[in-house]
Structure formats: C-alpha cells, structure tokens
N, C-alpha and C. Protein backbone atom coordinates (compact mmCIF):
# COMPACT_ATOMS: atom_id res chain seq x y z
N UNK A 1 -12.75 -14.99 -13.30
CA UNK A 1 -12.54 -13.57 -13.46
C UNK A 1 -11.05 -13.28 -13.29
N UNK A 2 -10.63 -12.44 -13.99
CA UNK A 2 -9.16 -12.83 -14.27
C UNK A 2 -8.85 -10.98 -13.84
N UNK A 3 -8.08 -10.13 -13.23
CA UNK A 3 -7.60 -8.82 -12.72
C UNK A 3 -5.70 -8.93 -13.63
N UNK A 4 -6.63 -8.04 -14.90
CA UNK A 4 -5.33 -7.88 -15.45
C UNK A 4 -5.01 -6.37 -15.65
N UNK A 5 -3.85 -5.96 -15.58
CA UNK A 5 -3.23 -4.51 -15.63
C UNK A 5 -3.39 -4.11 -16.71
N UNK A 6 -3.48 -3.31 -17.09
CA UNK A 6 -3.63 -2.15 -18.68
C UNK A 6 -1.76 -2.62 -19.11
N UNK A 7 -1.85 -2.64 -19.75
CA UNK A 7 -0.36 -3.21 -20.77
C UNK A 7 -0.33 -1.62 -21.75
N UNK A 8 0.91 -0.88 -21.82
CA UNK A 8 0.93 -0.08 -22.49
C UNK A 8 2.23 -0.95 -23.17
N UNK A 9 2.22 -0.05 -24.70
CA UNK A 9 3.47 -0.38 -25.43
C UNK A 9 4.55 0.39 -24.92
N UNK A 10 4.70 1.06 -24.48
CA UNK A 10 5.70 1.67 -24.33
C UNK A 10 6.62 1.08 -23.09
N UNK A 11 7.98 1.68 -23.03
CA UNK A 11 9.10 1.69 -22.30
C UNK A 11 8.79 1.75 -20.97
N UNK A 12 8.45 2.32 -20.67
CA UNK A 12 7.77 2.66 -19.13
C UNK A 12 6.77 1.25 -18.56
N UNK A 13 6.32 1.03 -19.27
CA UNK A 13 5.64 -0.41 -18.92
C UNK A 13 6.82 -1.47 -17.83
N UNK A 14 7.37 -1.61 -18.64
CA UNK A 14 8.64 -2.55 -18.27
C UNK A 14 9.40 -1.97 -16.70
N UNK A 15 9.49 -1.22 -16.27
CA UNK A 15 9.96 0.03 -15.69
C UNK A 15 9.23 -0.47 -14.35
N UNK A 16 7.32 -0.38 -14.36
CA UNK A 16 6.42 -0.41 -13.62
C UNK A 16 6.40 -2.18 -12.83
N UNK A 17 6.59 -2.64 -14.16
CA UNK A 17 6.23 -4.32 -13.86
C UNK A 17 7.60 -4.57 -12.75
N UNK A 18 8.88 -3.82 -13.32
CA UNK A 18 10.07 -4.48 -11.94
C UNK A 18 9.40 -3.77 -10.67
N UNK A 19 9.09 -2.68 -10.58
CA UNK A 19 8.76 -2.08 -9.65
C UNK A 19 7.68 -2.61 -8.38
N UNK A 20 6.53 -2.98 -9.37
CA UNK A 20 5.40 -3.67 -8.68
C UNK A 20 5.62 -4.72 -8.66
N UNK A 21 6.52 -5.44 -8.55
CA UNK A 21 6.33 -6.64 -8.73
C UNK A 21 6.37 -7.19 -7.37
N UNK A 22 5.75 -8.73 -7.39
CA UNK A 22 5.66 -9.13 -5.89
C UNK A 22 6.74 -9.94 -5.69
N UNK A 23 7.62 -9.38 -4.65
CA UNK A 23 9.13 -9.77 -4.38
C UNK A 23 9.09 -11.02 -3.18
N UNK A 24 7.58 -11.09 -2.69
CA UNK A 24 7.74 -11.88 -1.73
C UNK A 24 8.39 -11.74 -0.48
N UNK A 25 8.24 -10.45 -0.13
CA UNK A 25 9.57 -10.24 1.54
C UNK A 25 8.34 -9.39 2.07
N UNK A 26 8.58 -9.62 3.36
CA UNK A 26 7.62 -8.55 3.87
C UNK A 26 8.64 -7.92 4.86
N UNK A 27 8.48 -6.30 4.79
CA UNK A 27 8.82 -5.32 5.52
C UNK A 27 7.89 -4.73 6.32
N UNK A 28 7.89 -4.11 7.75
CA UNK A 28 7.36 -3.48 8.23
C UNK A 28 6.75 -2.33 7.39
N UNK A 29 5.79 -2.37 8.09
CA UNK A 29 4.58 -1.16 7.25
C UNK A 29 4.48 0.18 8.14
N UNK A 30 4.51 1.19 7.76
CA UNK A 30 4.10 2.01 8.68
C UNK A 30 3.23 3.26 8.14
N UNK A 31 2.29 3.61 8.50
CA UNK A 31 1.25 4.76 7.74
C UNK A 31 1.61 5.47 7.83
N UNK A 32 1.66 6.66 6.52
CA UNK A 32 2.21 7.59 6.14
C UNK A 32 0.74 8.87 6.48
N UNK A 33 -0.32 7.97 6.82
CA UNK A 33 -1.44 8.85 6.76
C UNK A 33 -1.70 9.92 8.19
N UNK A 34 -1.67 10.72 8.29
CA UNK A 34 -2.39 11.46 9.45
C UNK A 34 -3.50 11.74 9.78
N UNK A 35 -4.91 11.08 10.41
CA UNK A 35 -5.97 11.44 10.17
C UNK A 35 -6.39 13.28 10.52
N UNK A 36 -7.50 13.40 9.60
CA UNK A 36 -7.79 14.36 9.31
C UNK A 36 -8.78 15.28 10.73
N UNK A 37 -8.36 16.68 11.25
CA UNK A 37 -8.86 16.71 12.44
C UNK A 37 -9.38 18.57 12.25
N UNK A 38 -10.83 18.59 13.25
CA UNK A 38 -11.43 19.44 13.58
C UNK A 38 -11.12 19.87 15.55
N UNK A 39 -11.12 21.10 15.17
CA UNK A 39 -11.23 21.95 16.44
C UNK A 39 -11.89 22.65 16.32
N UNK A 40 -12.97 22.63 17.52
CA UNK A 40 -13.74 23.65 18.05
C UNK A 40 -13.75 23.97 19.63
N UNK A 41 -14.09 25.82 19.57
CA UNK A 41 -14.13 26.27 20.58
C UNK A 41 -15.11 26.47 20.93
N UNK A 42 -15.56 26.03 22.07
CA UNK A 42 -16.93 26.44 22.63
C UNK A 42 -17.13 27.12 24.05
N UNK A 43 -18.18 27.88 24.25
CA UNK A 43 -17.64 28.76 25.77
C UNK A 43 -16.71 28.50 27.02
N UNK A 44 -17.39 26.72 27.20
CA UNK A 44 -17.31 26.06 28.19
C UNK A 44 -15.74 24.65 27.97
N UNK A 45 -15.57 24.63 26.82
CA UNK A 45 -15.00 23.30 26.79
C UNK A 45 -13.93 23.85 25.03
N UNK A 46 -13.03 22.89 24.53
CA UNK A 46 -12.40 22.69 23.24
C UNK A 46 -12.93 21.44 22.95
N UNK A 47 -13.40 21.04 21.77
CA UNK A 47 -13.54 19.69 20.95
C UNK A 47 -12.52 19.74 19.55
N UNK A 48 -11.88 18.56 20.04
CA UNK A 48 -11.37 17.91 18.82
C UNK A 48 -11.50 16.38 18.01
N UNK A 49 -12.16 16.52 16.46
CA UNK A 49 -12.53 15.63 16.49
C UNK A 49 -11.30 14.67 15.33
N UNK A 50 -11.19 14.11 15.65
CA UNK A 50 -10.31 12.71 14.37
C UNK A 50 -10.67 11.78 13.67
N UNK A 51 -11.07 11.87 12.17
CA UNK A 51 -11.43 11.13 11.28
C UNK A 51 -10.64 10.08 11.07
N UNK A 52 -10.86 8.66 12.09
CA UNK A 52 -9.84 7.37 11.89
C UNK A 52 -10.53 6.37 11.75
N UNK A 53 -11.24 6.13 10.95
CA UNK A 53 -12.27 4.88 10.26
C UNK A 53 -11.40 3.85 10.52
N UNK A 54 -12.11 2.54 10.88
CA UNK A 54 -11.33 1.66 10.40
C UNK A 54 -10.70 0.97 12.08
N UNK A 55 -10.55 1.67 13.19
CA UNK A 55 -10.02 0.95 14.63
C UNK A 55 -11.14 0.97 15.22
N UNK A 56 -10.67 0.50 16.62
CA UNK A 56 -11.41 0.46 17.24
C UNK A 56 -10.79 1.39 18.94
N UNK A 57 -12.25 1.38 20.26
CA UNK A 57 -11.52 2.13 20.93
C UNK A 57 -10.44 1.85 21.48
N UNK A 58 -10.44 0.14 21.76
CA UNK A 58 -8.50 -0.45 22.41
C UNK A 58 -7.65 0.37 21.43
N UNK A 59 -7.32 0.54 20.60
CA UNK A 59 -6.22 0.54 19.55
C UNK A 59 -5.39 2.10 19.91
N UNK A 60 -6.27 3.22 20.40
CA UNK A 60 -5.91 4.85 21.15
C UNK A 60 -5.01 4.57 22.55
N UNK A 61 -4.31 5.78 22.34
CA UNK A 61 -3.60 5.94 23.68
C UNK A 61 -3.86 7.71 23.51
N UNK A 62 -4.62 8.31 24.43
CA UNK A 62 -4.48 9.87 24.88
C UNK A 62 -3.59 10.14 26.08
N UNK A 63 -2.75 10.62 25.92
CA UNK A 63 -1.94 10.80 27.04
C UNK A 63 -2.16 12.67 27.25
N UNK A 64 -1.95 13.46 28.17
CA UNK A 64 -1.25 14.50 28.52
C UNK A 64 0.05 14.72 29.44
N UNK A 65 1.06 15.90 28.70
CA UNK A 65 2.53 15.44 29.73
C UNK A 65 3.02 16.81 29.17
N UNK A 66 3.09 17.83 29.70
CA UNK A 66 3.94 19.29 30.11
C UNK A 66 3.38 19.85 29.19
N UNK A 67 1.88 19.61 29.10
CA UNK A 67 0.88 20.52 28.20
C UNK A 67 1.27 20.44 27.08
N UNK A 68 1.08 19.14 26.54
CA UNK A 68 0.89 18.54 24.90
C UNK A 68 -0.03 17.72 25.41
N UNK A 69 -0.83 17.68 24.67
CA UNK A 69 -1.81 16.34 24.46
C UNK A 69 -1.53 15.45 22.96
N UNK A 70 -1.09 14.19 23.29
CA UNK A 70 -0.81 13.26 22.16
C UNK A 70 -1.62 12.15 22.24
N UNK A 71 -2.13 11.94 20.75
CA UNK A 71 -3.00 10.64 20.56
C UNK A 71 -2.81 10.17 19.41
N UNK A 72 -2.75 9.05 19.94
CA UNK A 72 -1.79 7.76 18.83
C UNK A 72 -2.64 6.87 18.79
N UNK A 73 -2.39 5.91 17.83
CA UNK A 73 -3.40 4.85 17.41
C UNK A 73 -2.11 3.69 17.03
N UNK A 74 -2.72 2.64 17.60
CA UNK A 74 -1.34 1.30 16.64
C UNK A 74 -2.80 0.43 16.49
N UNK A 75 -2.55 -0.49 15.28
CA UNK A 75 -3.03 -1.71 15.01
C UNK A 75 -1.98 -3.26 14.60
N UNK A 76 -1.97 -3.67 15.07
CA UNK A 76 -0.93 -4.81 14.88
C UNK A 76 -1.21 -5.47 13.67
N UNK A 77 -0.22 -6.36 13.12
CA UNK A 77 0.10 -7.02 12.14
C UNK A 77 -0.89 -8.02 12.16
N UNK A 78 -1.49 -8.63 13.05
CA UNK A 78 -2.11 -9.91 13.55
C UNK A 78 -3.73 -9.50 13.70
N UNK A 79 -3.91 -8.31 13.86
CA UNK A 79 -5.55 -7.76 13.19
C UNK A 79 -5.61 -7.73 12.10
N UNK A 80 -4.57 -7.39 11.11
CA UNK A 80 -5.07 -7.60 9.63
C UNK A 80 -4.68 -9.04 8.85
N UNK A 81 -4.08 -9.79 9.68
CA UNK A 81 -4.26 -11.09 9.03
C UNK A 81 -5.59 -11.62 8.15
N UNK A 82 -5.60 -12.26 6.88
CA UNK A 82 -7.00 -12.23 6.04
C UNK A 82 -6.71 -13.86 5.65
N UNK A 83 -7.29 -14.77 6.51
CA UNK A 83 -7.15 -16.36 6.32
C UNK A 83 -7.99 -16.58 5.16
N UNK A 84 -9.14 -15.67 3.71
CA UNK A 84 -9.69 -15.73 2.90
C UNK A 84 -8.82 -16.10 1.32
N UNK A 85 -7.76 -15.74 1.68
CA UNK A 85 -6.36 -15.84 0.59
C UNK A 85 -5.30 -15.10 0.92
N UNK A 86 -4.43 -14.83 -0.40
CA UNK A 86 -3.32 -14.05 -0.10
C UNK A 86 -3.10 -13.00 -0.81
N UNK A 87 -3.19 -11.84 -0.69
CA UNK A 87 -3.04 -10.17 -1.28
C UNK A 87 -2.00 -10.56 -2.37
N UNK A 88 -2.68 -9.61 -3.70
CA UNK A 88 -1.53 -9.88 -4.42
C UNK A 88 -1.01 -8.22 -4.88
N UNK A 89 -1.67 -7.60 -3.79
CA UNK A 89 -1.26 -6.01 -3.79
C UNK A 89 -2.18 -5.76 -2.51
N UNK A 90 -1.38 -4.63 -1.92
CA UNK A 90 -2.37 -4.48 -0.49
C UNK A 90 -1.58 -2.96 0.19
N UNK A 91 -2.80 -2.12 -0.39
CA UNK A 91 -2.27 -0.72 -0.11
C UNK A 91 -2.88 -0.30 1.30
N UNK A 92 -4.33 -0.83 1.81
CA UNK A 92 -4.83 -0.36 2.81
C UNK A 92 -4.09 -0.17 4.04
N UNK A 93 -3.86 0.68 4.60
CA UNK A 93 -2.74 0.63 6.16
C UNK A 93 -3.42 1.35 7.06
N UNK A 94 -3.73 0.75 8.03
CA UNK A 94 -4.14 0.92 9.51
C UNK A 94 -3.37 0.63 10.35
N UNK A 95 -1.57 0.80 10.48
CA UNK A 95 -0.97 0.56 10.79
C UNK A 95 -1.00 1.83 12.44
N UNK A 96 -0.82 3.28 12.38
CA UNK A 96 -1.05 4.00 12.80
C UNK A 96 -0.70 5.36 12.95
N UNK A 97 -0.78 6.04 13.96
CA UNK A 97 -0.63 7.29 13.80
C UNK A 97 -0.36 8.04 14.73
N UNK A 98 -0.05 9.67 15.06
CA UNK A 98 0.47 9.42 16.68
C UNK A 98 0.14 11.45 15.83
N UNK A 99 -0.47 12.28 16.70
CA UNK A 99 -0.46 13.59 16.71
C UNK A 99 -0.40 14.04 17.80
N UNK A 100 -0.52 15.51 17.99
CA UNK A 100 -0.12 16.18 19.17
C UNK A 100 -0.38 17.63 18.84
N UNK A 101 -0.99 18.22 20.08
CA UNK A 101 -0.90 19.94 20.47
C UNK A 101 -0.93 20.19 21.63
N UNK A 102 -0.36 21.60 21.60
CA UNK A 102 -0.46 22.36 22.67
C UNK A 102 -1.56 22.46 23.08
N UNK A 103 -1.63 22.37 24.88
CA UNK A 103 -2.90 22.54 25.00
C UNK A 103 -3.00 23.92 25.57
N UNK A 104 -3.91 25.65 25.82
CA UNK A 104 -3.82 26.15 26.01
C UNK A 104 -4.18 26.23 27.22
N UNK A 105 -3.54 27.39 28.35
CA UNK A 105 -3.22 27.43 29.73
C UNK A 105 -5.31 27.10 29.99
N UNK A 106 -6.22 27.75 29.23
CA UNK A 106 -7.33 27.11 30.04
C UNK A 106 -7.96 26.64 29.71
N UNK A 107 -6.78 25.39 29.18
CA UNK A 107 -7.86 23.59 29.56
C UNK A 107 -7.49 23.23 30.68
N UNK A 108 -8.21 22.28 31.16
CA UNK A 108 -7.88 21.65 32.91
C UNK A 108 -7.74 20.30 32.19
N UNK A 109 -6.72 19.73 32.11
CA UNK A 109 -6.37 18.64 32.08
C UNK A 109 -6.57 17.36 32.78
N UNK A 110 -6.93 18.09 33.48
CA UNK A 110 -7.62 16.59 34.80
C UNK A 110 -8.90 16.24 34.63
N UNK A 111 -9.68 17.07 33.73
CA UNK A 111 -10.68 16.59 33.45
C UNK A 111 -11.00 16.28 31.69
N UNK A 112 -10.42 15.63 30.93
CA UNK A 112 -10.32 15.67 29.44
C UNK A 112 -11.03 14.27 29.21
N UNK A 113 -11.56 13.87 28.33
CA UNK A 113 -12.75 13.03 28.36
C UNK A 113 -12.91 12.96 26.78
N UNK A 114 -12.77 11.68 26.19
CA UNK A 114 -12.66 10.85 24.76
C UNK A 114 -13.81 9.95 24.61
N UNK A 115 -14.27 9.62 23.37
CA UNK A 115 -14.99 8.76 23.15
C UNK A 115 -14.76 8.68 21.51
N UNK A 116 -15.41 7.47 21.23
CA UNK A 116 -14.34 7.19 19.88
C UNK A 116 -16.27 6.45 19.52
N UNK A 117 -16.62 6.72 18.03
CA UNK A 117 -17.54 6.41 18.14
C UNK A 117 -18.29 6.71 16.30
N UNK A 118 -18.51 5.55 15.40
CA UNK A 118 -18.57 5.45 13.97
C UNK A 118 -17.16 6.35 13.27
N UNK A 119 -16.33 5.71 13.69
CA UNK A 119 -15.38 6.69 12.99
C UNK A 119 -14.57 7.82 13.28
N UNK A 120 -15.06 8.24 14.43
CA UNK A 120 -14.71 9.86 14.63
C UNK A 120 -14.38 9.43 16.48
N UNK A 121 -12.99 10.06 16.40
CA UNK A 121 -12.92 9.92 17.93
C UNK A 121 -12.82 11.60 18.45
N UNK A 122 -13.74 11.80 19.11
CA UNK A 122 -14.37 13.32 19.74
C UNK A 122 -13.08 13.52 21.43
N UNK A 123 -12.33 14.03 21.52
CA UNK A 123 -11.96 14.74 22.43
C UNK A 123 -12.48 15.76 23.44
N UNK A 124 -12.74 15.63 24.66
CA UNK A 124 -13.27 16.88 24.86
C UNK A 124 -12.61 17.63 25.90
N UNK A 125 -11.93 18.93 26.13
CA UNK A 125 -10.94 19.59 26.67
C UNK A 125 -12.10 20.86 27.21
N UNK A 126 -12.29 20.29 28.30
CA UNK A 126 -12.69 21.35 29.44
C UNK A 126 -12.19 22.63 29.77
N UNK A 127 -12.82 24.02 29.68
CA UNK A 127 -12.01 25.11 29.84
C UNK A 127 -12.15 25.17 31.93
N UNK A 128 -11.07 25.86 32.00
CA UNK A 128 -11.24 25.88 33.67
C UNK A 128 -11.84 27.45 34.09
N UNK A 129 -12.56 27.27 34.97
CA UNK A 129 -13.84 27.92 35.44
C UNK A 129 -13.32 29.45 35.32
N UNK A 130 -12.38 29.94 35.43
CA UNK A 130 -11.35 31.24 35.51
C UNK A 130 -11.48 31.57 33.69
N UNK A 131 -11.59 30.38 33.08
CA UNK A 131 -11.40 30.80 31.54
C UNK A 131 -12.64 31.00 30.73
N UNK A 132 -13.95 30.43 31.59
CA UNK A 132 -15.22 30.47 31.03
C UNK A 132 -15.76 31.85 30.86
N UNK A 133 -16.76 32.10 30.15
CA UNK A 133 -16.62 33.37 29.94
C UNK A 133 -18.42 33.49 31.29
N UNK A 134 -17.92 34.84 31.97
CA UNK A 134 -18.60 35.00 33.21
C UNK A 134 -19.63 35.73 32.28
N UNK A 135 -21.14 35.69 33.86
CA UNK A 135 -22.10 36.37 33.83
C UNK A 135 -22.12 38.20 34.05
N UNK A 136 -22.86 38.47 33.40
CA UNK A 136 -22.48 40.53 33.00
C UNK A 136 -23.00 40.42 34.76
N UNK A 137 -21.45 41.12 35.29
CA UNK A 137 -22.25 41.86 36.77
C UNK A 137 -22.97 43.20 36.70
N UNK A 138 -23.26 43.78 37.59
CA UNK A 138 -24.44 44.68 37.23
C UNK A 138 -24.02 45.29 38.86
N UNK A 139 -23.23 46.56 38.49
CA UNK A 139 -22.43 47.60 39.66
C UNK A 139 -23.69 48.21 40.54
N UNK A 140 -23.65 48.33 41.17
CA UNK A 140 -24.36 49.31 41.89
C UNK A 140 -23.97 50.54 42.40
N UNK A 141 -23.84 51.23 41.83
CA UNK A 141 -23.52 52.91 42.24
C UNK A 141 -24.58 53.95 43.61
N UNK A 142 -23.64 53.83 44.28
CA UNK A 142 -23.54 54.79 45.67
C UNK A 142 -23.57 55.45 45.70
C-alpha cells in the first residue's frame, strides 16, 4: 500500500513539496492547542471542566498562588516514542498546555479537589460557607 500525495500541475505544487519536506532535524515541539473548557456555577461549589484526551493523571500540575488557579499539563518526548517505525509526517502533539483564572473571593482554596477521568479533567472549587446561598430566616415580630 503505497500513501501518495495528490500531485497538482500547477506552480504551487513545487512550493508545498520544499516546504513539507522531511528535512530530517528535529526541533522542539510545543502545542499550540489550548484545551477546550466549561464552567459551572453551582450553589455550593464552581466546576471546571478540561477537554485533554490523550494524558494521563501524572502528566497535571494544579497549583493555586495570589488567587489564580493554573493547570498545566507536560508530556515528554520519551512517551511518544513509537518503536513500530518512523513518522514520515506527525502532526499529533500532546506536548502541553498551561491555563489559568482568577479565582473569585468565594472559593476557599484550601479545599479545591481534581480528578481527571476518560478525558475530561473536572476541577472542583468549593464556595466558602459566607458565599453559599443561606436558608430564608423567618423574623418574628414583637
């Protein structure tokens, strides 16, 4: 089975082939991708979730530091090693990624709690008890 390119006549052909061509050097890779992310608010807590197919849970670092929360992902050069042959084009990059937000005054940070799990790593940002929304009191008039 033979993987051959569409050949156009034209000028531009020629153009593509220097371009793609395999130069044989390898440069550091670095992903241009940002995975794709959900927030939700819920009475008690914030969830955020991150669409990063493809790692695993070693590969995360969640840190919090002067109310940013940042979470980064690296995968090394030496996980995608493929002893099956040798790429003769190789766009896939799981190299990594690194985001960040503000977190608002009522999350409690001391209690923030991750799990990474088919794909989706779920955040969960605890609101602090002052920010939850209270039970209706009921006055009693004198």
């Amino acid at each position: 089975m033979n993987l051959i390119k569409k050949q156009s006549p034209f000028f531009p052909s020629l153009i593509d082939d220097f371009i793609n061509a395999d130069w044989n050097f390898s440069s550091p890779s670095y992903s241009a991708t940002i995975p794709a992310v959900n927030i939700k608010e819920l009475d008690t807590q914030y969830e955020i979730e991150l669409a990063v197919p493809g790692l695993q849970k070693d590969h995360f670092e969640i840190e919090v530091e002067r109310g940013i929360l940042s979470i980064s992902a690296s995968k090394s050069e030496e996980d995608q090693i493929n002893e099956n042959g040798k790429f003769t084009r190789r766009e896939f990059s799981y190299n990594g990624f690194r985001r960040s937000f503000t977190l608002p005054d009522s999350v409690d940070p001391a209690i923030i709690d991750a799990q990474y799990q088919e794909g989706v790593l779920q955040v969960i940002l605890p609101k602090k008890k002052e920010a939850q929304p209270q039970p209706k009191k009921l006055i009693e008039i004198r």
